[in-house]
Structure formats: C-alpha cells, structure tokens
Protein backbone atom coordinates (compact mmCIF):
# COMPACT_ATOMS: atom_id res chain seq x y z
CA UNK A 1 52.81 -133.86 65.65
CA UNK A 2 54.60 -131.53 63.06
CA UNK A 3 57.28 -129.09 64.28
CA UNK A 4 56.47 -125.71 64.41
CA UNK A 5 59.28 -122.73 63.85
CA UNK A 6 59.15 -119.35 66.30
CA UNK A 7 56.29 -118.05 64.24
CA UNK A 8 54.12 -120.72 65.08
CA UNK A 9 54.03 -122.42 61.76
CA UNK A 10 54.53 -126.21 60.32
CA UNK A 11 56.81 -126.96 57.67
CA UNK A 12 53.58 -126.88 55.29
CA UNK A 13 53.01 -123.72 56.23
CA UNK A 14 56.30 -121.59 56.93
CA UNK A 15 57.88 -119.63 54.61
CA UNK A 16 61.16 -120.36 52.75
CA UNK A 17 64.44 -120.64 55.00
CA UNK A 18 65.29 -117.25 53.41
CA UNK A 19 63.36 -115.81 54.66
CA UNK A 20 63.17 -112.92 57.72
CA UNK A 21 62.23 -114.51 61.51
CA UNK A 22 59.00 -113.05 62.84
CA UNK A 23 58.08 -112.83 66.73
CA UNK A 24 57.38 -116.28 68.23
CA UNK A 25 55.56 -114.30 70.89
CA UNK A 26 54.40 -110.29 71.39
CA UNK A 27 53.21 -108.90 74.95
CA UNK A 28 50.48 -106.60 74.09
CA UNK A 29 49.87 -104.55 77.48
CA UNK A 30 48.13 -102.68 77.91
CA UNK A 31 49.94 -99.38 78.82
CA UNK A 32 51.29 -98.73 82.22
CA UNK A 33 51.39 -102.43 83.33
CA UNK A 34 55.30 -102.97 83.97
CA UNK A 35 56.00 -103.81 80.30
CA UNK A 36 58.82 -101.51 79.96
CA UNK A 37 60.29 -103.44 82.43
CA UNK A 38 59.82 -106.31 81.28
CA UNK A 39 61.43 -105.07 77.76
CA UNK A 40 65.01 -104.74 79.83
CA UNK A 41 64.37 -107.77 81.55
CA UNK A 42 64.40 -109.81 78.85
CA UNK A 43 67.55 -107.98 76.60
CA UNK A 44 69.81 -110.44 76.26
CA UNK A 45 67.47 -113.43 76.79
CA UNK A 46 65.44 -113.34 73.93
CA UNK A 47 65.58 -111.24 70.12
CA UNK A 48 63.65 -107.94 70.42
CA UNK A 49 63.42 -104.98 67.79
CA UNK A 50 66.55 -102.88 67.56
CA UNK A 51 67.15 -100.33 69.27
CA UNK A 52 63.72 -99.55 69.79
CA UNK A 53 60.98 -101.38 72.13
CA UNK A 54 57.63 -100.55 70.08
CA UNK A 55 57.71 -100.66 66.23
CA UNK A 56 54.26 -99.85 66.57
CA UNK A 57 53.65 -101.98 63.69
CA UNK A 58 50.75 -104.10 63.81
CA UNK A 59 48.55 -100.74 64.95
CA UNK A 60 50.45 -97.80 63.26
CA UNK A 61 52.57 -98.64 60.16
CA UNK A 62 50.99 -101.79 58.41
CA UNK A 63 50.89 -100.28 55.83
CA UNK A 64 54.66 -100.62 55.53
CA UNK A 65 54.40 -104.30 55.26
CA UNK A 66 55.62 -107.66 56.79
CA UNK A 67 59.03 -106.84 55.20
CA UNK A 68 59.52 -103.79 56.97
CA UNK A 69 58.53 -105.29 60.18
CA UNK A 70 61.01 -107.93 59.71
CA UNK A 71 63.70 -105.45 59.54
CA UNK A 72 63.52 -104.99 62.91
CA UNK A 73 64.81 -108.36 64.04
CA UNK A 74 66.90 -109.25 61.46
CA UNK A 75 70.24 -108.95 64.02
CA UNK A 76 68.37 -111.25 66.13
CA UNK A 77 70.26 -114.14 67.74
CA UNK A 78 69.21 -117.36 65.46
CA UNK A 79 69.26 -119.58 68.84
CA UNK A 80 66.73 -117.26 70.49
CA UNK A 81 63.34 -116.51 70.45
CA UNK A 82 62.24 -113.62 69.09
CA UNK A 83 59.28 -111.18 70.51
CA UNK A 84 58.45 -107.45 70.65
CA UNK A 85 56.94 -106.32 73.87
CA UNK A 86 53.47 -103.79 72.30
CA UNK A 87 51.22 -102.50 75.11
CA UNK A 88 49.05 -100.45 72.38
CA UNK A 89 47.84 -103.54 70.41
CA UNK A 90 45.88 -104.57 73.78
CA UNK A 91 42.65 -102.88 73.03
CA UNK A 92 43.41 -102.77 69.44
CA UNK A 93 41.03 -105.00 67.19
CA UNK A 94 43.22 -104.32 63.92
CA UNK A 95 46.41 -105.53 65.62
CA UNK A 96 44.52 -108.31 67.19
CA UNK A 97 43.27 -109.95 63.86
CA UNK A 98 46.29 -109.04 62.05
CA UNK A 99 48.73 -110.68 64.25
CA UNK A 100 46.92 -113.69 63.72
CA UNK A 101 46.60 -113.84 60.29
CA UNK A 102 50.22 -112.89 59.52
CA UNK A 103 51.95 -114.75 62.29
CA UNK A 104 49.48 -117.81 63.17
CA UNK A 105 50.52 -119.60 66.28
CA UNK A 106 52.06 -116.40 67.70
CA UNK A 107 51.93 -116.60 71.77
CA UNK A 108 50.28 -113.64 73.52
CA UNK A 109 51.52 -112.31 76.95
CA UNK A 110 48.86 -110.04 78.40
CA UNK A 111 50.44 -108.12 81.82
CA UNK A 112 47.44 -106.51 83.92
CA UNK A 113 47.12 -104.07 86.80
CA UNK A 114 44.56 -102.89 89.28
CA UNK A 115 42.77 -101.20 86.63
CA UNK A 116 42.07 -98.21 88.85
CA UNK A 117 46.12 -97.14 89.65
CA UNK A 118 46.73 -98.03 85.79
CA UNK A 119 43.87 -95.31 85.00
CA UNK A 120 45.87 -92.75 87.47
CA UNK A 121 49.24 -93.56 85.88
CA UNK A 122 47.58 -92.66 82.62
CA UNK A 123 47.04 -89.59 83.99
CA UNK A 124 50.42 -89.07 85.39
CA UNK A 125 51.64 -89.56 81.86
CA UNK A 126 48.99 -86.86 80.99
CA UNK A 127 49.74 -84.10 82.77
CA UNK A 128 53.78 -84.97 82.72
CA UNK A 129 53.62 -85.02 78.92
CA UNK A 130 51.27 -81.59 79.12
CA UNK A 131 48.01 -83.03 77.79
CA UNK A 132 46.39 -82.39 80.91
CA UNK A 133 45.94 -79.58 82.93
CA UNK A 134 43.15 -80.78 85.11
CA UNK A 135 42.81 -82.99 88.47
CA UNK A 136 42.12 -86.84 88.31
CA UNK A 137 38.51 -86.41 89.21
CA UNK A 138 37.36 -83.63 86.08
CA UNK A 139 40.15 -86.02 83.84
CA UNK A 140 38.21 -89.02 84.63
CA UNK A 141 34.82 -87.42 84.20
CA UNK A 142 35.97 -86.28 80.65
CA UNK A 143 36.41 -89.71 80.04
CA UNK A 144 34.39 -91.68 81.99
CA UNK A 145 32.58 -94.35 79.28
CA UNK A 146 36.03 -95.05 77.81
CA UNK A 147 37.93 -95.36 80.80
CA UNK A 148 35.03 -97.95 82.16
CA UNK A 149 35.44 -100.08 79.06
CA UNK A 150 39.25 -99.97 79.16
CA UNK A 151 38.78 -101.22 82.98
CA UNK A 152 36.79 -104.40 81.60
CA UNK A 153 39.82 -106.32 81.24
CA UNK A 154 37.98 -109.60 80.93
CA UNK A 155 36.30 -108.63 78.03
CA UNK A 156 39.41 -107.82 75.71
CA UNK A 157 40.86 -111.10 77.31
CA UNK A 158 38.91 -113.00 75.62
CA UNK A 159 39.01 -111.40 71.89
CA UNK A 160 42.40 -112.22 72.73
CA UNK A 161 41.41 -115.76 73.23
CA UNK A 162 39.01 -115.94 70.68
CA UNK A 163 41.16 -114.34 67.88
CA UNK A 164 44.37 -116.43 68.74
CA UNK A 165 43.21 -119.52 70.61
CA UNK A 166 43.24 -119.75 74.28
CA UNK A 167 46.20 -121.41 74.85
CA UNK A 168 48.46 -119.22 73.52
CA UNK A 169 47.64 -116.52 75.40
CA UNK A 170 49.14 -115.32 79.30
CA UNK A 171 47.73 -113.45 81.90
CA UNK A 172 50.08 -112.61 84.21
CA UNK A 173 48.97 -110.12 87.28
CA UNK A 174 51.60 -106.93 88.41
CA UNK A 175 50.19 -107.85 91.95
CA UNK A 176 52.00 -111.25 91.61
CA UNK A 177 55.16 -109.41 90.57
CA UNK A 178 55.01 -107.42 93.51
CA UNK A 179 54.62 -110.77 95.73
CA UNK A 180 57.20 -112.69 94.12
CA UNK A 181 59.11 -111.05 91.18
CA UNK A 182 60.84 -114.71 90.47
CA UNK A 183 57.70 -117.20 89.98
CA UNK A 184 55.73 -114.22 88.06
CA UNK A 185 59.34 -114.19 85.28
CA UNK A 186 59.40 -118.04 85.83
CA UNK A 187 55.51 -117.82 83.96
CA UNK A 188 56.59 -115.87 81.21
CA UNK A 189 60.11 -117.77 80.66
CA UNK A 190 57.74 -121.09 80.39
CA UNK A 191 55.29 -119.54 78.33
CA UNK A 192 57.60 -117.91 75.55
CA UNK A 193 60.02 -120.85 75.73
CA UNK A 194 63.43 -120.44 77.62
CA UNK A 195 65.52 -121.06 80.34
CA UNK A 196 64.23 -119.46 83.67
CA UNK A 197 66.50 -116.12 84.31
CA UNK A 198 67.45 -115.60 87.55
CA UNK A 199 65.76 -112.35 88.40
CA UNK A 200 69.24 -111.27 90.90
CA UNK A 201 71.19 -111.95 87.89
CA UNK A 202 68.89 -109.80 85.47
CA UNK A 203 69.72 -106.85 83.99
CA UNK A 204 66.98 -104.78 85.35
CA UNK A 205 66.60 -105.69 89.25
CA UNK A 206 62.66 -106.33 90.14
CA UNK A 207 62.83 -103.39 92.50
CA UNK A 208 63.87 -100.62 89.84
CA UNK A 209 60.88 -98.92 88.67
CA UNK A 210 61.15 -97.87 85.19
CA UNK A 211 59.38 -94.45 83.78
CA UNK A 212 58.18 -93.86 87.28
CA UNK A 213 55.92 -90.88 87.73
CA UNK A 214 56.30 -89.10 90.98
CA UNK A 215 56.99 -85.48 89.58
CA UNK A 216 56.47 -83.43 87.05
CA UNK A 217 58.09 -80.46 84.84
CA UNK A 218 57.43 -77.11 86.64
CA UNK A 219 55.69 -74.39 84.30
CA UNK A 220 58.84 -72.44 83.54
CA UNK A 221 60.87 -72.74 80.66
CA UNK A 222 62.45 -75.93 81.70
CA UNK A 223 59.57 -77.63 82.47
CA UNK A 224 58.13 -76.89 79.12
CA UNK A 225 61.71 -78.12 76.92
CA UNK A 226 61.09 -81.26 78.50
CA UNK A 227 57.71 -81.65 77.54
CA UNK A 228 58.91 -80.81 74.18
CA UNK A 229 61.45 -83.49 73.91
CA UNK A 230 59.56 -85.71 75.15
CA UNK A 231 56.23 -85.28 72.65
CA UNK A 232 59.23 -85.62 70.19
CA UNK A 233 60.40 -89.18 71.53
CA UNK A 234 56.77 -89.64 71.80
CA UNK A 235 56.03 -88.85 67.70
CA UNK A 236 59.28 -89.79 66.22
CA UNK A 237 60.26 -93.66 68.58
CA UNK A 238 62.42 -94.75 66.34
CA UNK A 239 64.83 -91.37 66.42
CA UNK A 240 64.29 -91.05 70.33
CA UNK A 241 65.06 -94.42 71.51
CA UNK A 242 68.29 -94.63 68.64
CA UNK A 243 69.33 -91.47 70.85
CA UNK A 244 68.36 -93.28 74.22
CA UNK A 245 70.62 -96.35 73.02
CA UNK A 246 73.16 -93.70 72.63
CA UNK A 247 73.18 -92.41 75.72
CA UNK A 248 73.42 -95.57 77.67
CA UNK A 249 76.31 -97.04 75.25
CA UNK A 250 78.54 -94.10 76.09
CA UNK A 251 77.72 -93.29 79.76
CA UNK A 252 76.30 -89.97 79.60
CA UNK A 253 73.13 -91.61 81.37
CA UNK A 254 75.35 -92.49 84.25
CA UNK A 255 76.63 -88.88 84.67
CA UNK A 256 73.44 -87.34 84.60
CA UNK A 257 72.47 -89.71 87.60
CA UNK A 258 75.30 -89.13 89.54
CA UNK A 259 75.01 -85.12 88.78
CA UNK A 260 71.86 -84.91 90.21
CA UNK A 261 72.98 -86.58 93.32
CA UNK A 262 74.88 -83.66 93.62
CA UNK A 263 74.11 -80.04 95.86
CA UNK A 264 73.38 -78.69 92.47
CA UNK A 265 71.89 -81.25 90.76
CA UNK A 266 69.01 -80.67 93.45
CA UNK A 267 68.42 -77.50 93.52
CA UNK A 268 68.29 -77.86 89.40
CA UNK A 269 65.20 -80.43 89.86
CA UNK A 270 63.46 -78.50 92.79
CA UNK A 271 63.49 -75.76 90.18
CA UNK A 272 62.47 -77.87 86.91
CA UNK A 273 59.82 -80.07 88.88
CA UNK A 274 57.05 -80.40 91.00
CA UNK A 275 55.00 -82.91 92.64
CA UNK A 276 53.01 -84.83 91.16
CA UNK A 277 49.14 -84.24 91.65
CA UNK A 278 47.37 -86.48 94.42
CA UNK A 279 45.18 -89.63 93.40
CA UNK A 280 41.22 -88.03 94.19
CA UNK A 281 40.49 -90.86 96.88
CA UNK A 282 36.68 -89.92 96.43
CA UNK A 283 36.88 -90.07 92.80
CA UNK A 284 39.11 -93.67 92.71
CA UNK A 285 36.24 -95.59 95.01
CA UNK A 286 33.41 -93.82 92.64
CA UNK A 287 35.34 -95.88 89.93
CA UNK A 288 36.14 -98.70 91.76
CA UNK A 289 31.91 -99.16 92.34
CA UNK A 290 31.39 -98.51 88.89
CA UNK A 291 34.08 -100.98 87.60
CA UNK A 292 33.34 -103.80 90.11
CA UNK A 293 31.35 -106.04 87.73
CA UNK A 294 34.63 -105.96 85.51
CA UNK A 295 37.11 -106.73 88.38
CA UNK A 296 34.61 -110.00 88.98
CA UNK A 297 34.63 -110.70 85.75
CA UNK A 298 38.74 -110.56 85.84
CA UNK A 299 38.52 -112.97 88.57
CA UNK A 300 35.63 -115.60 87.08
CA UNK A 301 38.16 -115.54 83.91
CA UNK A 302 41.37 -116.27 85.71
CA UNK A 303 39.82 -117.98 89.03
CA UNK A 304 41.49 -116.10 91.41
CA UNK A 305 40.51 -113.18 93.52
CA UNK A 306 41.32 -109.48 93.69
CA UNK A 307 41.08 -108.14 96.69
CA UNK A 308 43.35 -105.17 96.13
CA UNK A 309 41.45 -104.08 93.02
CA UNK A 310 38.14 -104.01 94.69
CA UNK A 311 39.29 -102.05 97.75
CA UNK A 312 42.12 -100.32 96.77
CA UNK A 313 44.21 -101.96 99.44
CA UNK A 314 46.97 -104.52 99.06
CA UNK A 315 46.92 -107.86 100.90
CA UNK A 316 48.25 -106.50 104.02
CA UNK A 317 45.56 -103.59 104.32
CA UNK A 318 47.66 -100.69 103.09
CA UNK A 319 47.32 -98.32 100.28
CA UNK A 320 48.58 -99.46 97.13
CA UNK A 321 51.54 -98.16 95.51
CA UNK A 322 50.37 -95.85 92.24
CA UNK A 323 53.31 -94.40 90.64
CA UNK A 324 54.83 -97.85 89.64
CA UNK A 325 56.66 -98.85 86.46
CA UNK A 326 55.33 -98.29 83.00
C-alpha cells in the first residue's frame, strides 16, 4: 500500500516537499452542533488556522486560491495534523465537491444535534445578533421548507459520503457527548489520527459551554453596540477573532469575567440584557411530526436510535437542554 501524507495523497500524487501543508481532515458542522468547542479542544493537539477558527474558504473566498488558504497553516506544527473545524460547508455543495477535488483523501468529521434544539439555537443567534424580532413559532413558519430540509440530516450525510467516500467521513452525535464527553473525543482522536487527549487535562473542560445563548442585548443603547460589534466580528472574522486572540493573550478576558462577578458588574448586565425568548413547545412537536421521517432516516444511516430527537426528551425523561454550545 503507498503512503499517504496529511492531505490524503500518495507520493504519485502529492505535491512537491515545498510546498504548503493542507488539512488532513475538516469538521464541517453544521452550525450550532458543539464545534466551537471542539475548535479549543483540540488547540494544541492538532494545526488549525491562525488565529482564526473559520477561513471560510472552501464556501466564501475560493476565489482567493489554494495558496491563500495555505497561508493559514503555514505556522503549523510539522509533527501534527493539520484540520480547520467549518460548520458552513455542511450543507454546502460547492465546498463539498471542492474539498474533494483539491484535497483528495481529506477525512470529514460531521458533529450532529437533535435537529429541533439546533433549529432553536439558530434562532437564539437570530434574535441575539438582531435579525429577528419575532417568536420561534412565526420564525419557523417564515422558514418552514428550508428548515425541514436542513433537519434531513441523513440526506446531506450521504453527499458527504458519496462526494468523499464513506470511510472518510464521521458522525459523531452531541447526545453522546453529553453521555460520555471522553469516548465521544476518543472517536474523533482515532478518526483524525492522534493520541487520545485526556478530556480533564484539555484545555476547554467538557462542561464549559461555549457561545451559550441564554440572554440577550436589551433594546437600549447597549444592547444595540453589542449587536453592532458583533455583526462586525460576524462580517470581518479574520479582524474579530485577531482581536479575540488579543484579548485572551493579555488577560483582559479574565477581568471582564471577574468584573461582572462583581455588585456592579450585575446590575450592568440586568441593564444591557434580557432573557432569552422561550422555545414554543407547541410549535417544536409540530416540527418534530413533520421532521420524523428524517430523524428515522438519521437512525437507518447510523443504526442507532434517537429517542431524544423524536420526543424531545433525553434518556432519562426530562426536557432537553437547548441553549448548549455552538
């Protein structure tokens, strides 16, 4: 059998030694799925883009070409693998087929959710970012085909499977994180090729819930700056998450915790944000009906079953948890 490099290709077929790594492996989402977490759990472990989680690449800025992309990882370890985690290339038929014809053999880590909480923490992200100004039930009624063919899941698996070959692509299930954070890393670890990381020892513990959405900006003044800087991290990435690096290399994120821990720091959020609005019980089981072909379809693919997804209930008959990491 010939060796393969990190891209996936034999010494026939790989470039010359001069020239830039590309990912041995991408997770592709989708959105709202944990994958931000998984970025910080595997810093340090593994090469990712610099100073920036999504280049956006294969979907946005192709036209830049392979070179730019390559950019990004060029301060990569040479003993590690290198990936990008991408949770917008998931449904994204341009990405799909380009990833495989520029980086053949690539490995593909798809991370799903019960579709229906993934739909409401879309629309968390919606009405925290401004976009919406509605409740779940008229939001999801605006959108009702598209959200029903983003819920099919099984479908999009198997583009996946079909465009790259089945065996290099993942599944892993946020359900099984949930159960047992440490054999759900162990998959990935296996599957992208490197030594199993203790997830006690990690730098992100399995617990911490990253971008969280629980509240939102008020109205007011302050409410609306967010917003602001946040569309900006949301149009310029590059810029935003430079500046996010920033902040963490020189401890101001630290003191902006521990301010708001404070009397003051409080009363400063009670004033800048509110809750966030309620998941429309009525309008999640209308969805989960409409959707339940899908979930079976999710389960016939991967041979397991769902229960949570079909019911809304996790395995030990209480409500699921919606405002979970990104």
């Amino acid at each position: 059998m010939e060796e393969r490099n990190d891209a996936g290709l034999s010494a026939t077929e790989a470039p010359d030694v001069a020239s830039p790594r590309l990912p041995s492996f991408i997770a592709v989402g989708p959105t709202r799925t944990g994958t931000t977490w998984l970025h910080h759990f595997l810093v340090g472990s593994v090469g990712l883009p610099a100073n920036i989680k999504e280049t956006n690449f294969f979907d946005r800025d192709y036209n830049q070409g392979l070179p730019a992309y390559a950019r990004y990882f060029v301060n990569c370890p040479p003993g590690l693998p290198i990936g990008e985690i991408a949770p917008t290339y998931f449904y994204n038929r341009e990405a799909r087929e380009r990833i495989a014809k520029d980086i053949p053999g690539c490995r593909i880590i798809i991370t799903l959710r019960d579709p229906v909480e993934r739909q409401y923490s879309l629309y968390c992200l919606s009405v925290w970012n401004g976009r919406t100004k509605v409740g779940f039930a008229e939001a999801t009624d605006r959108r009702w085909n598209d959200i029903v063919d983003e819920c099919d899941y099984a479908k999009y698996i198997r583009l996946w499977q079909g465009t790259v070959g089945k065996d290099r692509v993942l599944v892993v299930l946020y359900d099984d994180f949930v159960a047992s954070p440490q054999d759900y890393v162990n998959q990935i670890c296996d599957f992208i090729g490197i030594s199993k990381i203790d997830v006690r020892n990690a730098p992100v513990a399995p617990d911490q819930r990253i971008h969280a959405l629980k509240q939102m900006p008020r109205g007011n003044a302050f409410g609306s700056f967010l917003r602001w800087f946040f569309r900006l991290g949301k149009d310029r990435p590059d810029k935003f998450e430079a500046f996010l690096h920033w902040v963490r290399q020189h401890g101001a994120q630290r003191m902006v915790e521990l301010a708001a821990k404070t009397a003051l720091g409080t009363k400063f959020r009670k004033m800048v944000f509110t809750e966030m609005p309620s998941l429309d019980t009525q309008t999640a089981v209308r969805l989960r009906t409409a959707i339940g072909p899908q979930i079976q379809a999710v389960e016939a693919l991967l041979g397991c079953d769902l229960p949570a997804w079909k019911s809304g209930m996790n395995v030990k008959g209480t409500r699921s948890e919606t405002n979970v990491a990104r």
